[in-house]
PDB file of N, CA and C in Angstrom:
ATOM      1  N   UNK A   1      14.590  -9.413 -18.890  1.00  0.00           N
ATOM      2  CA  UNK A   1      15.083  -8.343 -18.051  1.00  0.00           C
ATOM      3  C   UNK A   1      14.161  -7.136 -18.200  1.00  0.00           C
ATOM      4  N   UNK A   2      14.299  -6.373 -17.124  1.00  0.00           N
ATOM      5  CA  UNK A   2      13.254  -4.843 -16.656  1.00  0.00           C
ATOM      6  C   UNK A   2      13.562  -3.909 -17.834  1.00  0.00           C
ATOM      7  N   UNK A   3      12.708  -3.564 -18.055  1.00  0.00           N
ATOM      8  CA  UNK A   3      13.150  -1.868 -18.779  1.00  0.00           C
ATOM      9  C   UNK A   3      13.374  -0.738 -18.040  1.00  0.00           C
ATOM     10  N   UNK A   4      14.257   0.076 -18.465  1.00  0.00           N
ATOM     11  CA  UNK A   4      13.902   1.096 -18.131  1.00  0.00           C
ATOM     12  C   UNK A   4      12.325   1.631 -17.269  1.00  0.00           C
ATOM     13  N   UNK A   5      11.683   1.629 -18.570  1.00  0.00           N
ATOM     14  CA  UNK A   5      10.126   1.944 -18.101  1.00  0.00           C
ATOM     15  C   UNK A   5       9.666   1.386 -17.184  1.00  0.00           C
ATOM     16  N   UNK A   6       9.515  -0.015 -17.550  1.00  0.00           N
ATOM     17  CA  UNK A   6       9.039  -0.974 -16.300  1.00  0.00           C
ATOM     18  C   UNK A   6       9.853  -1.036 -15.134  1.00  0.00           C
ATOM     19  N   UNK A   7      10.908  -0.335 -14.777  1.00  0.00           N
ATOM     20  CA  UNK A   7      11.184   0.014 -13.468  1.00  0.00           C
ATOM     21  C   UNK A   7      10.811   1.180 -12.798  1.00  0.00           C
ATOM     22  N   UNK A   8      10.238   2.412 -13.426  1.00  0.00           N
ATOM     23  CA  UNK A   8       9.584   3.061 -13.351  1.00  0.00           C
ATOM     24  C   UNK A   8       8.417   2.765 -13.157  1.00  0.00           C
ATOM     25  N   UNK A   9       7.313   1.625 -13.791  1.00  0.00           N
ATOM     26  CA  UNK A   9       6.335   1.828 -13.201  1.00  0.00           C
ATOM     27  C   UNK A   9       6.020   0.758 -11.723  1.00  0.00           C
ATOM     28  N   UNK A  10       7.458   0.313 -11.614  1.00  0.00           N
ATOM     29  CA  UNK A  10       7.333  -0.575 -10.706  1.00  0.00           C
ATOM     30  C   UNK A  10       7.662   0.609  -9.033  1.00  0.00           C
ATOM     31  N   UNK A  11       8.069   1.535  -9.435  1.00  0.00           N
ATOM     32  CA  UNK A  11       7.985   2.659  -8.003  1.00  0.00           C
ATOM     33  C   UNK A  11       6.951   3.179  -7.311  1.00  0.00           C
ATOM     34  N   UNK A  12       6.121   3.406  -8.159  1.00  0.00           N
ATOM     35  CA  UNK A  12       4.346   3.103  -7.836  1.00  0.00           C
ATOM     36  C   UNK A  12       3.448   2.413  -7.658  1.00  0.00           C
ATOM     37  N   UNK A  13       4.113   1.213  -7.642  1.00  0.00           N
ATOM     38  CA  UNK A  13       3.272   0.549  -7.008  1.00  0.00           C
ATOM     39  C   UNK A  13       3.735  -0.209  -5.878  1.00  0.00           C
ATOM     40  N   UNK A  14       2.710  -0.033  -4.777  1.00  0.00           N
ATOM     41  CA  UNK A  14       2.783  -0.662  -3.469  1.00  0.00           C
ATOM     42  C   UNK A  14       2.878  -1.999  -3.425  1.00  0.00           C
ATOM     43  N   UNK A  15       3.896  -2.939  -3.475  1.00  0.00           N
ATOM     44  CA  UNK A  15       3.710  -4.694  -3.219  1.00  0.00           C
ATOM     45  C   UNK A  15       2.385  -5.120  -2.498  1.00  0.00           C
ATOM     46  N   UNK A  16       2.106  -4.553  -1.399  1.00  0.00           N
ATOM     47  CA  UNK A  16       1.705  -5.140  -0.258  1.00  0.00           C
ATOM     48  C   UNK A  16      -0.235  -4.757  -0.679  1.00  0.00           C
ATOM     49  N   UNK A  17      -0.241  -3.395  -1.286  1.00  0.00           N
ATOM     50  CA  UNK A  17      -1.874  -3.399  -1.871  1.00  0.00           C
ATOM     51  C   UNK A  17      -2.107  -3.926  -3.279  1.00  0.00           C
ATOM     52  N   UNK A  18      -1.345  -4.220  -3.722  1.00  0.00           N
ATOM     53  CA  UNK A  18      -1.122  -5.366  -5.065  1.00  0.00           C
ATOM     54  C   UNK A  18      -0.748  -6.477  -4.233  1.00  0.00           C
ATOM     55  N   UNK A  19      -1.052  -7.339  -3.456  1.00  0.00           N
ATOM     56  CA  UNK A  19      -1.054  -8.113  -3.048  1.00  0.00           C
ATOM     57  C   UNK A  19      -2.451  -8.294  -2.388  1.00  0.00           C
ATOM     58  N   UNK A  20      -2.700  -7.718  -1.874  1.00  0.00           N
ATOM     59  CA  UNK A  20      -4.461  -7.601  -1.123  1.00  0.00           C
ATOM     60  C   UNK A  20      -5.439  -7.657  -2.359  1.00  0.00           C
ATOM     61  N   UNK A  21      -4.886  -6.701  -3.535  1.00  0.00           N
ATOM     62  CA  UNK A  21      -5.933  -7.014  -4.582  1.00  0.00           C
ATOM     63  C   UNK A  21      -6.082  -7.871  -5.385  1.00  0.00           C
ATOM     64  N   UNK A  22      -4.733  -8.897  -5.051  1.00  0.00           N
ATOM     65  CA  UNK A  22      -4.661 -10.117  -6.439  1.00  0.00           C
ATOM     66  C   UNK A  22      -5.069 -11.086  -5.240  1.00  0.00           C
ATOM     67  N   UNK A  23      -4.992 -10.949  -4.018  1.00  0.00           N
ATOM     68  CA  UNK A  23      -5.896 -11.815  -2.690  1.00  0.00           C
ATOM     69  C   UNK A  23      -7.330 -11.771  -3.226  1.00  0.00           C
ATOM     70  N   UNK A  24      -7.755 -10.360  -3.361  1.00  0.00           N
ATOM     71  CA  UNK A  24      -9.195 -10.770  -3.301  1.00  0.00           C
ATOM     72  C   UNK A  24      -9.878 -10.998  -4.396  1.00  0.00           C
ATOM     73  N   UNK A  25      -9.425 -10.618  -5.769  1.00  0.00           N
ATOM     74  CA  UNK A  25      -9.591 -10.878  -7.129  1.00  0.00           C
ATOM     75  C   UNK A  25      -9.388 -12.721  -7.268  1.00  0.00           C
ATOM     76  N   UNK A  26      -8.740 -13.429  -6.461  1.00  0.00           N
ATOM     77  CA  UNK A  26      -8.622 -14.574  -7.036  1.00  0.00           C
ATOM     78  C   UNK A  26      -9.563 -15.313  -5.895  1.00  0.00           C
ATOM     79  N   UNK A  27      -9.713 -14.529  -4.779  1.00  0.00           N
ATOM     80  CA  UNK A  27     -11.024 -14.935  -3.913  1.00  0.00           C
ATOM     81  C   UNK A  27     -12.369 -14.573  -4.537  1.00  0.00           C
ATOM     82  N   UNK A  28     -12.554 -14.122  -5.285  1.00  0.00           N
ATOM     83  CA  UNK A  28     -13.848 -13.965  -6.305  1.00  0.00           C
ATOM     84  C   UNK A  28     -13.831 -15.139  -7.082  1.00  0.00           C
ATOM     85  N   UNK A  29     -12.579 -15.164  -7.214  1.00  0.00           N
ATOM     86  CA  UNK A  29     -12.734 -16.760  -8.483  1.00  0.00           C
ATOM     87  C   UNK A  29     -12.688 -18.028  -7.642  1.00  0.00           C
ATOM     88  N   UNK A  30     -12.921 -17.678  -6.484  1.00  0.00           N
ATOM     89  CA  UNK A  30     -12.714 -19.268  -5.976  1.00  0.00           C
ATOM     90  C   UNK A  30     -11.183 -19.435  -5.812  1.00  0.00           C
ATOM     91  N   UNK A  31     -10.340 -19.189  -5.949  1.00  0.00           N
ATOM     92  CA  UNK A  31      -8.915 -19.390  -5.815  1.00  0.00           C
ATOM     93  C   UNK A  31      -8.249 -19.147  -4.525  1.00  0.00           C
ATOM     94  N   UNK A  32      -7.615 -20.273  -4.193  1.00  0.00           N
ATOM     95  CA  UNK A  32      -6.462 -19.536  -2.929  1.00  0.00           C
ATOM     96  C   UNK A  32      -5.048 -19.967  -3.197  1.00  0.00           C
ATOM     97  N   UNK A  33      -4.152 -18.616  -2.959  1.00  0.00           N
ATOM     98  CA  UNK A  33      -2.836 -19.263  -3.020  1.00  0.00           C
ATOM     99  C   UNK A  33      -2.401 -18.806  -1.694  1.00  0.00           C
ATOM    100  N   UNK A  34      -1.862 -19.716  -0.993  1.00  0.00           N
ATOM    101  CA  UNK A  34      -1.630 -19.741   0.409  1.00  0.00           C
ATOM    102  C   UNK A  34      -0.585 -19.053   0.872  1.00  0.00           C
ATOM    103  N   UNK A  35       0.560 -19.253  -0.611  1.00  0.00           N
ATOM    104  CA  UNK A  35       1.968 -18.313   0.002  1.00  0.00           C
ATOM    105  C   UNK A  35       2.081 -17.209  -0.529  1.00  0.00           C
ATOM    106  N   UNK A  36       0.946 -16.781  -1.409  1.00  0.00           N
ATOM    107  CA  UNK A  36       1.144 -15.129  -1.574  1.00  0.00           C
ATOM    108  C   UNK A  36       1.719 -14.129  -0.205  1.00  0.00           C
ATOM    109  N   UNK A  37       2.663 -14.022  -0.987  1.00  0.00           N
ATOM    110  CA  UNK A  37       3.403 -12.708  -0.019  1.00  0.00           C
ATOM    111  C   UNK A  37       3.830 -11.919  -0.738  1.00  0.00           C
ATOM    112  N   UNK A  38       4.474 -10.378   0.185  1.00  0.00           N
ATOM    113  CA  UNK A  38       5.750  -9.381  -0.568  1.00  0.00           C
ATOM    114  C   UNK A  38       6.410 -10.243  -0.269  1.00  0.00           C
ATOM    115  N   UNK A  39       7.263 -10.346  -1.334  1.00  0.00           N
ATOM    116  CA  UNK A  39       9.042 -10.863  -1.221  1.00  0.00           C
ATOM    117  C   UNK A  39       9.561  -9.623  -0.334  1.00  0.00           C
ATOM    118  N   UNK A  40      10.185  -9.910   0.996  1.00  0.00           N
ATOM    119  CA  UNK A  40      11.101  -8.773   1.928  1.00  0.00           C
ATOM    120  C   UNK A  40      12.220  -9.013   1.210  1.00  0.00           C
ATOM    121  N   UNK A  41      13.053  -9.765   0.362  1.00  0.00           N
ATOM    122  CA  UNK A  41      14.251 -10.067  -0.041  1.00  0.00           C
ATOM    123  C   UNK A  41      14.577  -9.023  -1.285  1.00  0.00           C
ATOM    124  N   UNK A  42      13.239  -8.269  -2.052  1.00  0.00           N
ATOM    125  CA  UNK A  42      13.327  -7.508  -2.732  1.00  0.00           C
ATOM    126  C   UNK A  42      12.283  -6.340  -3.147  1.00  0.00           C
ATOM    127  N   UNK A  43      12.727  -5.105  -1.782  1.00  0.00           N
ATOM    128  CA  UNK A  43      11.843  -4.260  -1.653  1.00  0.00           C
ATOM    129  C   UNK A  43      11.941  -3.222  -2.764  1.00  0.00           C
ATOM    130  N   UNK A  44      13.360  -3.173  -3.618  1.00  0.00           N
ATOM    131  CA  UNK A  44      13.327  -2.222  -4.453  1.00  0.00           C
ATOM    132  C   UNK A  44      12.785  -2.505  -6.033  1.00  0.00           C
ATOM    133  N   UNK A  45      12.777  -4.100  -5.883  1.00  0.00           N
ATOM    134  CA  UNK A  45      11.526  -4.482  -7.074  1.00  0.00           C
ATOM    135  C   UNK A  45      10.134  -4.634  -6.941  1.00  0.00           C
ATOM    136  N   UNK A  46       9.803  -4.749  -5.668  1.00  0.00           N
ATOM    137  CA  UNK A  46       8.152  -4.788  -4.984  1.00  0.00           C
ATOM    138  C   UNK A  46       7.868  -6.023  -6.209  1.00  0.00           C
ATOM    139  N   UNK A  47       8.837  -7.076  -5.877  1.00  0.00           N
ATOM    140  CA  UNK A  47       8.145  -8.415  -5.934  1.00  0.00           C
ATOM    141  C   UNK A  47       6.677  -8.838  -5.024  1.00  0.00           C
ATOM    142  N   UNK A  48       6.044  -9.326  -5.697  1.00  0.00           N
ATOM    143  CA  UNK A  48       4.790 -10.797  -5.023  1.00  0.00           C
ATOM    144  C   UNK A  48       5.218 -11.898  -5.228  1.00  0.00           C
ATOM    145  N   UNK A  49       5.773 -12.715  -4.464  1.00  0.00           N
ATOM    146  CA  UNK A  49       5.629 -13.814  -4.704  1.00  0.00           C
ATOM    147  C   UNK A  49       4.242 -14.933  -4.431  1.00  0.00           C
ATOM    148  N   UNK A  50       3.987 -15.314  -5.832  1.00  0.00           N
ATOM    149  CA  UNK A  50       2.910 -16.290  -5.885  1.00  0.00           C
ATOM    150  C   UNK A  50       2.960 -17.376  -5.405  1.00  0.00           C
ATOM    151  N   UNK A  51       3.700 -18.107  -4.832  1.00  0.00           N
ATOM    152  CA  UNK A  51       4.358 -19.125  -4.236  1.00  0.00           C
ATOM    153  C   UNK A  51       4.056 -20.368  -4.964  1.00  0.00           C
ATOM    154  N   UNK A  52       4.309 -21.889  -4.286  1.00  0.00           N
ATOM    155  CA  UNK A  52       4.034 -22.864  -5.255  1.00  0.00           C
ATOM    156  C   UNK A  52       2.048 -23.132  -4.926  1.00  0.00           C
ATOM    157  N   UNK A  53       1.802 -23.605  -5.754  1.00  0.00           N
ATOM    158  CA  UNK A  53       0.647 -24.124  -5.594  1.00  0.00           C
ATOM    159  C   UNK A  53       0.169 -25.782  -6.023  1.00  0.00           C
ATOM    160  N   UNK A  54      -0.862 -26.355  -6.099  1.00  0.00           N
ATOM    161  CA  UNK A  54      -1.219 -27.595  -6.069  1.00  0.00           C
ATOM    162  C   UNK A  54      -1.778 -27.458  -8.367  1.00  0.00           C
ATOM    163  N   UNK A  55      -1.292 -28.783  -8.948  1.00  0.00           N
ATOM    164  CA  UNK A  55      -1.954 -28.671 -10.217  1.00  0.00           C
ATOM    165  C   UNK A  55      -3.316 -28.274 -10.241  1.00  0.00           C
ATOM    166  N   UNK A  56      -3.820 -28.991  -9.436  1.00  0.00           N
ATOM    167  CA  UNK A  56      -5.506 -28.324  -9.655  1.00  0.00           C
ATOM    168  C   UNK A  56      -5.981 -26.661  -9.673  1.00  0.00           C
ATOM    169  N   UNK A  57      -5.042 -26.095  -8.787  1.00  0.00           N
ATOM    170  CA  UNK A  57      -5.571 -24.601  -8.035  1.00  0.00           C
ATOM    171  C   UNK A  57      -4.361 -24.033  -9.600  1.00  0.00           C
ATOM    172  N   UNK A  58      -3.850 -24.540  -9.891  1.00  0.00           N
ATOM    173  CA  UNK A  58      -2.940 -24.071 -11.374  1.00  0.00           C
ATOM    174  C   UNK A  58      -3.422 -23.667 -12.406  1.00  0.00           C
ATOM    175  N   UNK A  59      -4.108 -24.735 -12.701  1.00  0.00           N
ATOM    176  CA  UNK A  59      -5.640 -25.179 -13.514  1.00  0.00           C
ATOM    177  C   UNK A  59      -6.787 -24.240 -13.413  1.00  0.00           C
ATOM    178  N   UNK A  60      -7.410 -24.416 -12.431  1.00  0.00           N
ATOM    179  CA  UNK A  60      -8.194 -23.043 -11.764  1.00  0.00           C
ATOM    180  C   UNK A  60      -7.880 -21.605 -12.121  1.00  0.00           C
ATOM    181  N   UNK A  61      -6.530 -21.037 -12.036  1.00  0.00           N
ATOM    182  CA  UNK A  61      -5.917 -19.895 -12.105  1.00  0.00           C
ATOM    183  C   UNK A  61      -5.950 -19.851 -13.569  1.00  0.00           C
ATOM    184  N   UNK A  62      -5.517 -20.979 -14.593  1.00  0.00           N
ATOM    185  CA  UNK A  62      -5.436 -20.523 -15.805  1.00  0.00           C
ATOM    186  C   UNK A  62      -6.428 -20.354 -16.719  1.00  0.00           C
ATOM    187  N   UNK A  63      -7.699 -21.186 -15.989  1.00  0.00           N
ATOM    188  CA  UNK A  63      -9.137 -21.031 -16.091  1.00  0.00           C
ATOM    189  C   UNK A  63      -9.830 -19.951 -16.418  1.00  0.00           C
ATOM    190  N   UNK A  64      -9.461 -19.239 -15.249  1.00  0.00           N
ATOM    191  CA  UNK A  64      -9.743 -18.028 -14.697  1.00  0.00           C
ATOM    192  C   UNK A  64      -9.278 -16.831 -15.169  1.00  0.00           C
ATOM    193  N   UNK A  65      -7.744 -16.861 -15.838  1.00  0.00           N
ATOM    194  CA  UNK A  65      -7.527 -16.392 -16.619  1.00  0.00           C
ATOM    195  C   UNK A  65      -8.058 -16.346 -18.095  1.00  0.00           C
ATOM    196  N   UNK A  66      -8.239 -17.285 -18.490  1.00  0.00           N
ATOM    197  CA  UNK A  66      -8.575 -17.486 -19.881  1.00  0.00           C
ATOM    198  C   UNK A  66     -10.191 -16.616 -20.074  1.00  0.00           C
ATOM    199  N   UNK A  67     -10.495 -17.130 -19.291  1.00  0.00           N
ATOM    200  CA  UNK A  67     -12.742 -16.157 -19.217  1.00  0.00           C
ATOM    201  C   UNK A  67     -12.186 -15.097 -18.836  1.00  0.00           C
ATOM    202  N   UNK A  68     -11.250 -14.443 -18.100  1.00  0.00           N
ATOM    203  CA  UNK A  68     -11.343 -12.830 -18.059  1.00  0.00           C
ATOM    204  C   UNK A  68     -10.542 -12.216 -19.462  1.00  0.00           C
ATOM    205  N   UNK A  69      -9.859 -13.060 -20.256  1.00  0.00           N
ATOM    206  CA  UNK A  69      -9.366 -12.403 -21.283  1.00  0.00           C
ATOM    207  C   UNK A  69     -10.234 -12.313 -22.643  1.00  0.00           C
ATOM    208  N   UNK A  70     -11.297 -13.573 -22.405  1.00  0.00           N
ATOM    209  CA  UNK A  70     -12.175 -13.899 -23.682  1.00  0.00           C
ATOM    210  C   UNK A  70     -13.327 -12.400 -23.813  1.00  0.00           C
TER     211      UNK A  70
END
């Protein structure tokens, strides 16, 4: 569950340009997730939904994760 805080910093930020930037950040890596959207079902959490994806492009993502954290 949210904190306090983290509902706070969730008022500042825009879903929809946190969505364009995790679009094009994972288009640098070669990645596509097809059902990235804002969730409209929950504008006062400015959800993204990442939607489902394929094991391989999973794989890829956690890849991708792992070299930007090393």
């Amino acid at each position: 569950m949210a904190s306090g805080h983290e509902l706070q910093d969730v008022v500042g930020v825009d879903p929809f340009t946190a969505m364009e930037s995790l679009r094009a950040a994972l288009d640098r890596a070669g990645i596509v997730l097809p059902s990235l959207a804002v969730d409209p079902a929950t504008p006062t959490l400015a959800l993204v939904d990442l939607g489902r994806v394929r094991a391989d492009v999973a794989m890829r993502l956690a890849d991708a994760l792992r070299g930007a954290a090393a």
